[in-house]
C-alpha atoms as a PDB file:
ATOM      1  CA  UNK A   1       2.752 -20.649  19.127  1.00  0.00           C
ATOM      2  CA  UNK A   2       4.580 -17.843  17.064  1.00  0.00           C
ATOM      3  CA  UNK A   3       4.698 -16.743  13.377  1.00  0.00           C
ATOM      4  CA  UNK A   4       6.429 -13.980  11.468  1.00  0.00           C
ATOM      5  CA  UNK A   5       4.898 -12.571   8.305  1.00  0.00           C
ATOM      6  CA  UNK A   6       6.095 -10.103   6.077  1.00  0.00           C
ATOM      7  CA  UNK A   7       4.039  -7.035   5.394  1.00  0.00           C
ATOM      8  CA  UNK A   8       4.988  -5.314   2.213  1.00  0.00           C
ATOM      9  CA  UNK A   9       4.446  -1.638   1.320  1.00  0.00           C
ATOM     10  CA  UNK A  10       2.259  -1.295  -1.875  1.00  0.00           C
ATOM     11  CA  UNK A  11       2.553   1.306  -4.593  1.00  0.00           C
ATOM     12  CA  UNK A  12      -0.395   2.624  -7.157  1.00  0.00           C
ATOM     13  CA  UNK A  13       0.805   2.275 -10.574  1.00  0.00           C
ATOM     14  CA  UNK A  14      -2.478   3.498 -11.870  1.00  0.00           C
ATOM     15  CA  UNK A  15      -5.324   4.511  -9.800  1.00  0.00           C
ATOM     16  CA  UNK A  16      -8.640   5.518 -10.955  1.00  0.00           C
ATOM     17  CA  UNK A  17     -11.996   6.052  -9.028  1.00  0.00           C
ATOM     18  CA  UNK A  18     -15.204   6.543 -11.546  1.00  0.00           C
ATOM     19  CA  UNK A  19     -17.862   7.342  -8.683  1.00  0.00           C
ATOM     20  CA  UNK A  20     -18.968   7.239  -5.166  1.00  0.00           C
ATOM     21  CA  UNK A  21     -21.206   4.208  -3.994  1.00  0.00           C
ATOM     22  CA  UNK A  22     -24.509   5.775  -2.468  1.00  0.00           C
ATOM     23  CA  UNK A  23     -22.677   4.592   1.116  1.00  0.00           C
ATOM     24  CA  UNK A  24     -20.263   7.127   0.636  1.00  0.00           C
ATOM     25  CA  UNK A  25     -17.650   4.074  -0.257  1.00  0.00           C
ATOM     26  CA  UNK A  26     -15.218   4.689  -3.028  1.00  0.00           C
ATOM     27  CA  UNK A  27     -15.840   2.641  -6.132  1.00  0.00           C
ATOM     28  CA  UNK A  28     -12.067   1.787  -7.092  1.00  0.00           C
ATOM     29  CA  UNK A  29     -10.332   0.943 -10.495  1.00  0.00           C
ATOM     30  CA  UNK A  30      -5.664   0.141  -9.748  1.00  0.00           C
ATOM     31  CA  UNK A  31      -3.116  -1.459 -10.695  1.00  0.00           C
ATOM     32  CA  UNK A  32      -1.008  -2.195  -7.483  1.00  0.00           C
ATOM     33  CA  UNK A  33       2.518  -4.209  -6.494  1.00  0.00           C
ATOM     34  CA  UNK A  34       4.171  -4.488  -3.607  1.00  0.00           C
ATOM     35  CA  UNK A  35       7.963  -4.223  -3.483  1.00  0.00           C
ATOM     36  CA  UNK A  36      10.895  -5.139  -1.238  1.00  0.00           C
ATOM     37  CA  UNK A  37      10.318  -2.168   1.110  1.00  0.00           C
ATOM     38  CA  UNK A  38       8.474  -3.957   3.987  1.00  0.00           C
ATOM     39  CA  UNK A  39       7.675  -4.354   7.954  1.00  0.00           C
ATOM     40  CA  UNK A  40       8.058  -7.703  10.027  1.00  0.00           C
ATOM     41  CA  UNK A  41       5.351  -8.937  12.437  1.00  0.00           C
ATOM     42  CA  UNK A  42       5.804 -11.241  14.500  1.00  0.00           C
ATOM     43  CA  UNK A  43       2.497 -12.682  16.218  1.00  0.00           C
ATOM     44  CA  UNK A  44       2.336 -15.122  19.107  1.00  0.00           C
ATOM     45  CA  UNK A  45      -0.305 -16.798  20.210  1.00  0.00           C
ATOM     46  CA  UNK A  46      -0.792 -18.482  24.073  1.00  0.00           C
ATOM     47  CA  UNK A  47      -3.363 -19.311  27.087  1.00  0.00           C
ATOM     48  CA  UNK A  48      -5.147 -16.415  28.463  1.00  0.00           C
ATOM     49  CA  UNK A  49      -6.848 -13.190  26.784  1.00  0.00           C
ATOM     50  CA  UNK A  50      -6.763 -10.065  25.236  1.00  0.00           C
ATOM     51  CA  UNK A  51      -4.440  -8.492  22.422  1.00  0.00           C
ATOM     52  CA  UNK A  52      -1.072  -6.412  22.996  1.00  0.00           C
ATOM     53  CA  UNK A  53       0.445  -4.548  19.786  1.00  0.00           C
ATOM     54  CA  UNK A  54       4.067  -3.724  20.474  1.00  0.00           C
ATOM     55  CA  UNK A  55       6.122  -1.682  17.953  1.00  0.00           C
ATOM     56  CA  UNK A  56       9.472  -0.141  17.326  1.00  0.00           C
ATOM     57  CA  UNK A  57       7.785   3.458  16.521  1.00  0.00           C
ATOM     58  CA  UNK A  58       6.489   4.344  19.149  1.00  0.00           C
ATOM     59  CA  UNK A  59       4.178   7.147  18.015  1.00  0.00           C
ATOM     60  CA  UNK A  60       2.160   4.666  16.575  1.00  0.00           C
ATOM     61  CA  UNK A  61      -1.178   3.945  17.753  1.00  0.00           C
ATOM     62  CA  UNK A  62      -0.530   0.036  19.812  1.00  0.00           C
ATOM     63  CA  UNK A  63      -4.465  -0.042  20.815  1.00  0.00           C
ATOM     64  CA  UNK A  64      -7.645  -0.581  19.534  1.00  0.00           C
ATOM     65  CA  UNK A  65      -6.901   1.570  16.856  1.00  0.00           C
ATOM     66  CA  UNK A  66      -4.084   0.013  14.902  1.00  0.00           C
ATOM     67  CA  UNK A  67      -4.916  -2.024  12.169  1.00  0.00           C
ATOM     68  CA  UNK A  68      -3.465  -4.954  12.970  1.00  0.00           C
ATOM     69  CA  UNK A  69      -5.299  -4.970  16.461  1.00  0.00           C
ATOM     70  CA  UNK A  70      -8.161  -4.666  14.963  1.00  0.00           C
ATOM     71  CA  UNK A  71      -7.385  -7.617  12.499  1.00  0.00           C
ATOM     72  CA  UNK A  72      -7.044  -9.753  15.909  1.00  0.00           C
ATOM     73  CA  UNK A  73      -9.947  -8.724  17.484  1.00  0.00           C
ATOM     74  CA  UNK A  74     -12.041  -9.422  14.832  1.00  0.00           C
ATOM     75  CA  UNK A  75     -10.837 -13.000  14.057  1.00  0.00           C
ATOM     76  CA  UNK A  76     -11.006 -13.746  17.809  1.00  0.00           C
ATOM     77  CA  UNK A  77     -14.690 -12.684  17.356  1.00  0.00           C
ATOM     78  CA  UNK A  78     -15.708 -14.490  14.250  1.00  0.00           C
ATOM     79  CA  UNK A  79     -14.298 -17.796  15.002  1.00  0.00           C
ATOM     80  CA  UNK A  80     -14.989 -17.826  18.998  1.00  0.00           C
ATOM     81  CA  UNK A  81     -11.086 -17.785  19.617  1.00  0.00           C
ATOM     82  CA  UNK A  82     -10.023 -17.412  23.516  1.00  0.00           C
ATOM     83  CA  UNK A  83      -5.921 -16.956  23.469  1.00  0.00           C
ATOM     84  CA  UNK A  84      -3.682 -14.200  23.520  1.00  0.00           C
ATOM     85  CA  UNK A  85      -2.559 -12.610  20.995  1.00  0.00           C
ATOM     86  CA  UNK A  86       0.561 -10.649  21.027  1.00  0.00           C
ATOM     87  CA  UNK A  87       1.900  -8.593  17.930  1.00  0.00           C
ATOM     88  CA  UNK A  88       5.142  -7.284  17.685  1.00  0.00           C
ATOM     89  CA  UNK A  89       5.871  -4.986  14.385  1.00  0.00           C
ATOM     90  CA  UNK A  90       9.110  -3.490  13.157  1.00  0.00           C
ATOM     91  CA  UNK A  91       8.404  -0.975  11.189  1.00  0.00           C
ATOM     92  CA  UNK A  92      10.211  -0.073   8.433  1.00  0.00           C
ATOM     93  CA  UNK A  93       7.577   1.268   5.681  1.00  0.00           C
ATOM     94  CA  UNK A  94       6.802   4.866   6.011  1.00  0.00           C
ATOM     95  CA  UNK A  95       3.838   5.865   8.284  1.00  0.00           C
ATOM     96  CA  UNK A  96       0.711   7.807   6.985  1.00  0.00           C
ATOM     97  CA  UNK A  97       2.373   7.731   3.108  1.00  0.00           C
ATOM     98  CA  UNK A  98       0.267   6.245   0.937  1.00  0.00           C
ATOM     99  CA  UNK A  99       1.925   3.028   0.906  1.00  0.00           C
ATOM    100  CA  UNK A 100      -0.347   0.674   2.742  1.00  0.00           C
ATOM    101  CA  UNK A 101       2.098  -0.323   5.092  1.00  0.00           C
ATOM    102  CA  UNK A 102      -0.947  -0.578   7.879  1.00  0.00           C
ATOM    103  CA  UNK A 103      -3.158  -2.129   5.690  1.00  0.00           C
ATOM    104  CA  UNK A 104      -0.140  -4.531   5.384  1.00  0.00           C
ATOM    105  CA  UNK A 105       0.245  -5.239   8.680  1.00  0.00           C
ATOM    106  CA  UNK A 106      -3.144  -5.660   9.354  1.00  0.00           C
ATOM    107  CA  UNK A 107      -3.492  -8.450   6.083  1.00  0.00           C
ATOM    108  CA  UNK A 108      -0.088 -10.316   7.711  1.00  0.00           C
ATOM    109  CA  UNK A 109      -2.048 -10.765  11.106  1.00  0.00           C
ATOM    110  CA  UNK A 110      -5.216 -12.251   9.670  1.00  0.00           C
ATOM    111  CA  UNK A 111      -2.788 -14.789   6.971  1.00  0.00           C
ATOM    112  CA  UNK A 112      -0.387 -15.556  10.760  1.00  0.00           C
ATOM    113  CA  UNK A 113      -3.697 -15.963  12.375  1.00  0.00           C
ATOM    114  CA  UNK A 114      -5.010 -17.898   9.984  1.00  0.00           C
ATOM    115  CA  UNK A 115      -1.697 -20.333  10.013  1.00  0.00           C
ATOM    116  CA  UNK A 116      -1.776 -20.440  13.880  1.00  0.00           C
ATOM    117  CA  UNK A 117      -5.386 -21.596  14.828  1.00  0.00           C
ATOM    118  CA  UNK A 118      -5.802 -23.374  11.974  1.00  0.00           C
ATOM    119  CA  UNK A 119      -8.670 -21.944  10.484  1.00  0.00           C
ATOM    120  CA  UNK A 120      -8.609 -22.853   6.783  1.00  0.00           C
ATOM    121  CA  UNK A 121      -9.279 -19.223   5.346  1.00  0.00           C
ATOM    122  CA  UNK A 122      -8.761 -19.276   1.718  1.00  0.00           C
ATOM    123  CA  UNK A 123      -6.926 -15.984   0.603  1.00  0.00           C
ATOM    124  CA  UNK A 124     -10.156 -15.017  -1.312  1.00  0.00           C
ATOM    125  CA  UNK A 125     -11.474 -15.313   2.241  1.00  0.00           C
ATOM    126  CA  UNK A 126      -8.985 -13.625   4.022  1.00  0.00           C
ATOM    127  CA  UNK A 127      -9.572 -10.768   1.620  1.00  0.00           C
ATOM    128  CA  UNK A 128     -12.886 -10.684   2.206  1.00  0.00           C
ATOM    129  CA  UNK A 129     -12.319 -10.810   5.395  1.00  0.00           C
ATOM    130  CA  UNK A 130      -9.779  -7.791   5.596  1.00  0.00           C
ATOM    131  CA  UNK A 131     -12.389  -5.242   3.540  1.00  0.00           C
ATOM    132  CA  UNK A 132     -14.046  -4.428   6.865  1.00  0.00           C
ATOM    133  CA  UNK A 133     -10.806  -3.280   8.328  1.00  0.00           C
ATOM    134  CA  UNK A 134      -9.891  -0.907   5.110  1.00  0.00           C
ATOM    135  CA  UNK A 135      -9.787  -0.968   1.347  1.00  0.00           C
ATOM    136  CA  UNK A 136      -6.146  -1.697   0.947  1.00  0.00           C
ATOM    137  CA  UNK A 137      -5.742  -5.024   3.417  1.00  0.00           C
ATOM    138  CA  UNK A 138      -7.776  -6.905   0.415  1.00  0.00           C
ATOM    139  CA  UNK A 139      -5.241  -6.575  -2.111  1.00  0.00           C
ATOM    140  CA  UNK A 140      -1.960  -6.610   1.117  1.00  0.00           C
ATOM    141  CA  UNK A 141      -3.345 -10.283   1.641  1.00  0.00           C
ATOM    142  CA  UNK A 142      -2.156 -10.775  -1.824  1.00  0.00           C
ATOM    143  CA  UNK A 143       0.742  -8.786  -2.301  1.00  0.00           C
ATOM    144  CA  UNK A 144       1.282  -9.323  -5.950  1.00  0.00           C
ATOM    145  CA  UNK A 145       0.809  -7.333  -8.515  1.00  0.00           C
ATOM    146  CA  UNK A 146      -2.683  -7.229  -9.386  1.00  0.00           C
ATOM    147  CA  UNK A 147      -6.101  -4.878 -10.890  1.00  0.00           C
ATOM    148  CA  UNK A 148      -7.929  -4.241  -7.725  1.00  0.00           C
ATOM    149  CA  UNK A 149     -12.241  -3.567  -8.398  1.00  0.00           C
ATOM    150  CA  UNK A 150     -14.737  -2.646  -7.112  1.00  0.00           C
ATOM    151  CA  UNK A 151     -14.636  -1.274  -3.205  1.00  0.00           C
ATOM    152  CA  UNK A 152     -11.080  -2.679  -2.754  1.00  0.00           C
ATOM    153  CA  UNK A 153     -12.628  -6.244  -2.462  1.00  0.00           C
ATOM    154  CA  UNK A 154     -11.899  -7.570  -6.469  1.00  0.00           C
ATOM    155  CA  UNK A 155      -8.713  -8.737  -6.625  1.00  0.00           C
ATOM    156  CA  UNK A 156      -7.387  -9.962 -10.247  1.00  0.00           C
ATOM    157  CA  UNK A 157      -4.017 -11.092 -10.057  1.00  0.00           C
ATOM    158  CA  UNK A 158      -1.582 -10.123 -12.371  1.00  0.00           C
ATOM    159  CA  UNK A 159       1.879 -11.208 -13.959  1.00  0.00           C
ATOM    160  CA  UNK A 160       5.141  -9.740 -11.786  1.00  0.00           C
ATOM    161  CA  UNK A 161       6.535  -6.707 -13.348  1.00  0.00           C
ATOM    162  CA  UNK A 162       9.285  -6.931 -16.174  1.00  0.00           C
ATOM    163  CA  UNK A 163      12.337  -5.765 -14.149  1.00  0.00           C
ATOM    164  CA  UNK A 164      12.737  -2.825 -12.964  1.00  0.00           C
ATOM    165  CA  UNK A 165      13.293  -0.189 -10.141  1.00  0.00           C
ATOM    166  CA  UNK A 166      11.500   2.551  -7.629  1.00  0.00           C
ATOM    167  CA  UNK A 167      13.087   5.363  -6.049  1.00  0.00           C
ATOM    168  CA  UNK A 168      10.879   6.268  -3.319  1.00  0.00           C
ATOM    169  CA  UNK A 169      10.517   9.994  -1.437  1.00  0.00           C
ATOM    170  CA  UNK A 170       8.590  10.338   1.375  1.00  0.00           C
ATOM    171  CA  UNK A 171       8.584  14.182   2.430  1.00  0.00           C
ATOM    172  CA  UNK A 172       8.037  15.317   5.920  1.00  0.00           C
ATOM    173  CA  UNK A 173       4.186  15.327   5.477  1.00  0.00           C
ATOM    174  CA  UNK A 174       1.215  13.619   6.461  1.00  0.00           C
ATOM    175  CA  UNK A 175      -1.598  13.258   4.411  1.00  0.00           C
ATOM    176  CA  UNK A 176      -4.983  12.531   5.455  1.00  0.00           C
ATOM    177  CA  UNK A 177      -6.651   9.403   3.464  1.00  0.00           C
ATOM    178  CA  UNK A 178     -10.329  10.151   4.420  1.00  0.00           C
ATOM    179  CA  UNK A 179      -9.764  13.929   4.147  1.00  0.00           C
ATOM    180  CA  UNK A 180      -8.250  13.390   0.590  1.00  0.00           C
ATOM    181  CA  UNK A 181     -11.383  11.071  -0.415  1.00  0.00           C
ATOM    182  CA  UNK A 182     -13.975  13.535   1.106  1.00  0.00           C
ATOM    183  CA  UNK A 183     -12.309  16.320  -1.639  1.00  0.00           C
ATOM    184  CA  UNK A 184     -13.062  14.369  -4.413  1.00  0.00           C
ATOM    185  CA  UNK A 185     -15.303  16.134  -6.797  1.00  0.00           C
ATOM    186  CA  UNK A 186     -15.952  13.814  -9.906  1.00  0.00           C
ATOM    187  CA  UNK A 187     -16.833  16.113 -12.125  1.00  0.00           C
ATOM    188  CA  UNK A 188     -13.776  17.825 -12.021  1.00  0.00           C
ATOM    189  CA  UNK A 189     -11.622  14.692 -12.073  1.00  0.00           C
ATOM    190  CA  UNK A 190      -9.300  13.933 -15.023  1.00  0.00           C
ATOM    191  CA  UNK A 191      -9.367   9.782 -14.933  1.00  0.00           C
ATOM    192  CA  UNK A 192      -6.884   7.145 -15.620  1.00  0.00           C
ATOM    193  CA  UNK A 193      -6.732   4.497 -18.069  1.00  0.00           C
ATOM    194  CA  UNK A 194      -6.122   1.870 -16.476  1.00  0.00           C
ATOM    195  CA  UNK A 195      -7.084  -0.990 -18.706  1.00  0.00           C
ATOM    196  CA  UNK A 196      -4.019   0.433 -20.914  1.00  0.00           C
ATOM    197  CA  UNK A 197      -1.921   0.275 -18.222  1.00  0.00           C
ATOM    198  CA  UNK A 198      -3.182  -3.273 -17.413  1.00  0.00           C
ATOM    199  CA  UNK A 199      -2.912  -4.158 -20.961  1.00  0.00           C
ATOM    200  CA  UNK A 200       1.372  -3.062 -20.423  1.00  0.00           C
ATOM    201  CA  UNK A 201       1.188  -5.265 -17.485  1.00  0.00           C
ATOM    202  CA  UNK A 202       0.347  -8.014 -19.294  1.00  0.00           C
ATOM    203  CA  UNK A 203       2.545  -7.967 -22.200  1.00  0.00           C
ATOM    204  CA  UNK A 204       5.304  -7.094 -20.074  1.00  0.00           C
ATOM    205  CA  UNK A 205       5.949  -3.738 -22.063  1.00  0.00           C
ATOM    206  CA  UNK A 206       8.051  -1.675 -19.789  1.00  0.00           C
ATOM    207  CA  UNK A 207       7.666   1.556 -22.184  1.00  0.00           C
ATOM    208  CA  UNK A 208       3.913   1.018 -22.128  1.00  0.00           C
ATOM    209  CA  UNK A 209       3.852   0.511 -18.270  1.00  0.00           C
ATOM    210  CA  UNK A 210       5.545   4.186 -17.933  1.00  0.00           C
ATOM    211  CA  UNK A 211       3.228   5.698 -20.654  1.00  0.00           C
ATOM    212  CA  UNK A 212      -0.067   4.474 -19.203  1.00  0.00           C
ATOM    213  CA  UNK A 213       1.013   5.207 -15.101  1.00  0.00           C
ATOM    214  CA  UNK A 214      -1.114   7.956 -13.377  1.00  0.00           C
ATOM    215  CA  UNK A 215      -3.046   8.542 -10.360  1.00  0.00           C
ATOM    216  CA  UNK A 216      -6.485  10.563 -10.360  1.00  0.00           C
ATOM    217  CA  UNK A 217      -5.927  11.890  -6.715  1.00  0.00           C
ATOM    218  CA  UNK A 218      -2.261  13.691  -7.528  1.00  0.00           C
ATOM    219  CA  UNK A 219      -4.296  16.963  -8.473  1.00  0.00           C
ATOM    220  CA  UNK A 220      -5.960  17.208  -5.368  1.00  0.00           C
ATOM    221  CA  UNK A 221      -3.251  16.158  -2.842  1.00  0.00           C
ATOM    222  CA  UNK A 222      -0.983  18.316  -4.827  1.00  0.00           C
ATOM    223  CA  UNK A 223      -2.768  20.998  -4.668  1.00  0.00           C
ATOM    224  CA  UNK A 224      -2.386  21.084  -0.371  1.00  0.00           C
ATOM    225  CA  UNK A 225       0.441  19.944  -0.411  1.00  0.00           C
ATOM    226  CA  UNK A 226       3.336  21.394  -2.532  1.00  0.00           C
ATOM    227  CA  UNK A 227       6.197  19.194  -1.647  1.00  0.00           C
ATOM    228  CA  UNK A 228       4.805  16.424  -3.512  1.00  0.00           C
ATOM    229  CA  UNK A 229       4.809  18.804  -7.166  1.00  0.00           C
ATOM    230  CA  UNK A 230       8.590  19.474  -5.748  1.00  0.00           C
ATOM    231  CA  UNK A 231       9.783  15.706  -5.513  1.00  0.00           C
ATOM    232  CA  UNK A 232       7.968  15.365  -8.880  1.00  0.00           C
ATOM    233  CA  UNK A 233       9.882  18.182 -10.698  1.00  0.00           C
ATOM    234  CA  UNK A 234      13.404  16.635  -8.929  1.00  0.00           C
ATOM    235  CA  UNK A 235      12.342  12.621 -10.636  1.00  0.00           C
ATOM    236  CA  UNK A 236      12.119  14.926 -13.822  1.00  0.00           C
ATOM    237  CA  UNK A 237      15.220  16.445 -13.527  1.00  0.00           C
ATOM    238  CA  UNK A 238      17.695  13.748 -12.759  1.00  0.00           C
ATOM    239  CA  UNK A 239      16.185  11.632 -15.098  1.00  0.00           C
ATOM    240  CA  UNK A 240      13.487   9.349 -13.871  1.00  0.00           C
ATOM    241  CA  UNK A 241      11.529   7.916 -16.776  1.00  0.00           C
ATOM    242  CA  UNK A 242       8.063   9.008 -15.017  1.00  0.00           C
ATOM    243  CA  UNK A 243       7.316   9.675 -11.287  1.00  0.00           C
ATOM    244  CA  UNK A 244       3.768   9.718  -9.856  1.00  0.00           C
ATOM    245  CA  UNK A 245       2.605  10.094  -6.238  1.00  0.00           C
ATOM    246  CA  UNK A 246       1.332   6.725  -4.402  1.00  0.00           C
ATOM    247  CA  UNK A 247      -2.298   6.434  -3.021  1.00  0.00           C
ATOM    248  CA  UNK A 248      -3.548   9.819  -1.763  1.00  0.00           C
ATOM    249  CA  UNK A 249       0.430  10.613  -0.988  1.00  0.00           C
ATOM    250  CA  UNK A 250       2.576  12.210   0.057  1.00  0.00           C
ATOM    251  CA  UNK A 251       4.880   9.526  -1.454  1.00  0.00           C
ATOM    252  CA  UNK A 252       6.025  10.127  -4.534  1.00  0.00           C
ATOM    253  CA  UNK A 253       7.970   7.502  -6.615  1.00  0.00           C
ATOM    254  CA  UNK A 254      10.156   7.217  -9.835  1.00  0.00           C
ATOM    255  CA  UNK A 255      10.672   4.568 -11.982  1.00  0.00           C
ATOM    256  CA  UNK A 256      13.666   3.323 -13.486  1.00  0.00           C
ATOM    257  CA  UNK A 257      14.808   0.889 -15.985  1.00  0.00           C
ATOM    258  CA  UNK A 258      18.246   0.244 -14.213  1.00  0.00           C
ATOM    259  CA  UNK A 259      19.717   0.243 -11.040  1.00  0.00           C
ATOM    260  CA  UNK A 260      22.536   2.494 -12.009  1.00  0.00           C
ATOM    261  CA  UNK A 261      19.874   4.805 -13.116  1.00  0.00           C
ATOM    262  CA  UNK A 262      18.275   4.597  -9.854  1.00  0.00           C
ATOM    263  CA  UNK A 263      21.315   4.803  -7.735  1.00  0.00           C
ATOM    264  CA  UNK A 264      22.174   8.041  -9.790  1.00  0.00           C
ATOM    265  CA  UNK A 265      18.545   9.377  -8.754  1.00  0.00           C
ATOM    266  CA  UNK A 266      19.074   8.223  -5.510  1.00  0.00           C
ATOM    267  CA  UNK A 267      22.296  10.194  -4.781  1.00  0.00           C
ATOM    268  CA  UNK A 268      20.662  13.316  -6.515  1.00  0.00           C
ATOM    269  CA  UNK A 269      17.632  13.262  -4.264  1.00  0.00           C
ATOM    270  CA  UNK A 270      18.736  12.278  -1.049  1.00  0.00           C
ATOM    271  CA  UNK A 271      20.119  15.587   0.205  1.00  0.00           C
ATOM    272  CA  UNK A 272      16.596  16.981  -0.270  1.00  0.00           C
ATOM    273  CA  UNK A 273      14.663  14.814   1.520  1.00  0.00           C
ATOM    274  CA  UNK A 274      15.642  12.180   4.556  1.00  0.00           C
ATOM    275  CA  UNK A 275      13.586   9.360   3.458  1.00  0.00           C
ATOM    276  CA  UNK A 276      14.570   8.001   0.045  1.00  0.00           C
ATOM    277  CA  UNK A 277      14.190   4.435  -0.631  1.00  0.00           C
ATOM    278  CA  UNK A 278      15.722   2.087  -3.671  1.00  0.00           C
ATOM    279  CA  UNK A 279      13.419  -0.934  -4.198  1.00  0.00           C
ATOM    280  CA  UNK A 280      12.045  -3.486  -6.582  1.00  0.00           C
ATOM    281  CA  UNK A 281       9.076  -4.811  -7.099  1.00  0.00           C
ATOM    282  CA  UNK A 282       8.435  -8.221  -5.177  1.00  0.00           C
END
């Protein structure tokens, strides 16, 4: 049997974190949507054993420790499953950027999965499911706009965005999630108000949704590395109407009313940086 799902990349809109659970876990508070900008994964299932993970990068870890593996494994586990699984990914969302886009393949095995054996897993489920694998694949099960709680694991859907459009940048860095998260020093963290944000969300309120964006962790990945304060200052200066880094970066996005005032942005930035993406949000 075969199945191909659509993983798409996720950006942070607002992203808070108020404390650290006493199991070193990250106690969460974002507003996340996932836009156009996504991989394909193709998953086929047959007699025999064991898992293969092929993909089109090949730098890319195609064992035990890729997410999406791992997402196979697991299932095979839980539910006493004896097939093969093979996964074949094209990759198109940046690697190691702060855009989920393992997370997202990872969530697209366990819903294909889910589809192929017939296993009845309710997305609430499948979330639940996906939180042992890594705090984004909750909310990539989803992939709608939504307030994600708690450890990564409370997922509150939300209305799609009014329309607009994201520029993306991705420099030629690689930022380390844990190392980012292991930083954090609470006291010195200037948080995000996310309810506001959610509150824009809601209403629709395009101005509001730029005014209340922001992401706790820019400070401290800034602060190592300088290309994302760069990208920032070029948003700014060709006209952007706010930019903010995605996850714990190095992806930093701007956000635009208009596609002409994207495409403008787009043709500015470009020359500075090889990976620049124009999306919208899904």
């Amino acid at each position: 049997m075969r199945t191909v799902e659509k993983a798409c990349a996720k950006l942070n809109l607002g992203l808070d974190t108020p404390y650290r659970h006493k199991d070193g876990k990250i106690e969460w508070n974002m507003i996340m949507t996932s836009i156009e900008l996504s991989d394909y994964v193709e998953i086929v299932t047959e007699k025999g054993n064991g898992i293969s993970v092929h993909c089109n990068r090949v730098f890319l870890p195609q064992d035990h420790r890729n997410l999406a593996y791992q997402a196979a494994f697991l299932l095979k586990k839980k539910f006493g499953i004896q097939q093969k699984v093979d996964i074949h990914i094209r990759k198109n969302i940046p690697v190691a950027a702060g855009m989920g886009g393992g997370s997202s393949d990872a969530a697209a095995v366990i819903r294909g999965l889910n589809r192929l054996w017939d296993l009845h897993m309710t997305d609430q489920e499948m979330a639940t499911f996906g939180l042992q694998l890594d705090s984004d694949v909750p909310y990539c099960v989803y992939s709608q706009t939504a307030m994600v709680t708690g450890k990564g694991d409370n997922i509150e859907l939300m209305p799609k965005l009014p329309k607009m459009y994201f520029v993306i940048v991705k420099p030629k860095v690689s930022v380390s999630t844990p190392e980012i998260l292991n930083k954090i020093d609470y006291d010195k963290l200037e948080h995000v108000n996310v309810n506001e944000l959610a509150a824009a969300v809601e209403t629709q309120d395009y101005d509001q949704i730029v005014s209340h964006m922001g992401n706790v962790l820019e400070p401290l990945s800034s602060k190592h590395h300088s290309e994302i304060k760069k990208i920032k200052e070029k948003f700014e200066k060709y006209g952007a109407d706010s930019a903010q880094m995605s996850g714990t970066g190095p992806t930093v996005f701007g956000i635009c009313r208009t596609e002409s005032q994207a495409k403008h942005i787009f043709n500015s930035i470009r020359g500075f940086c090889s990976e620049v993406y124009i999306v919208r949000p899904v």
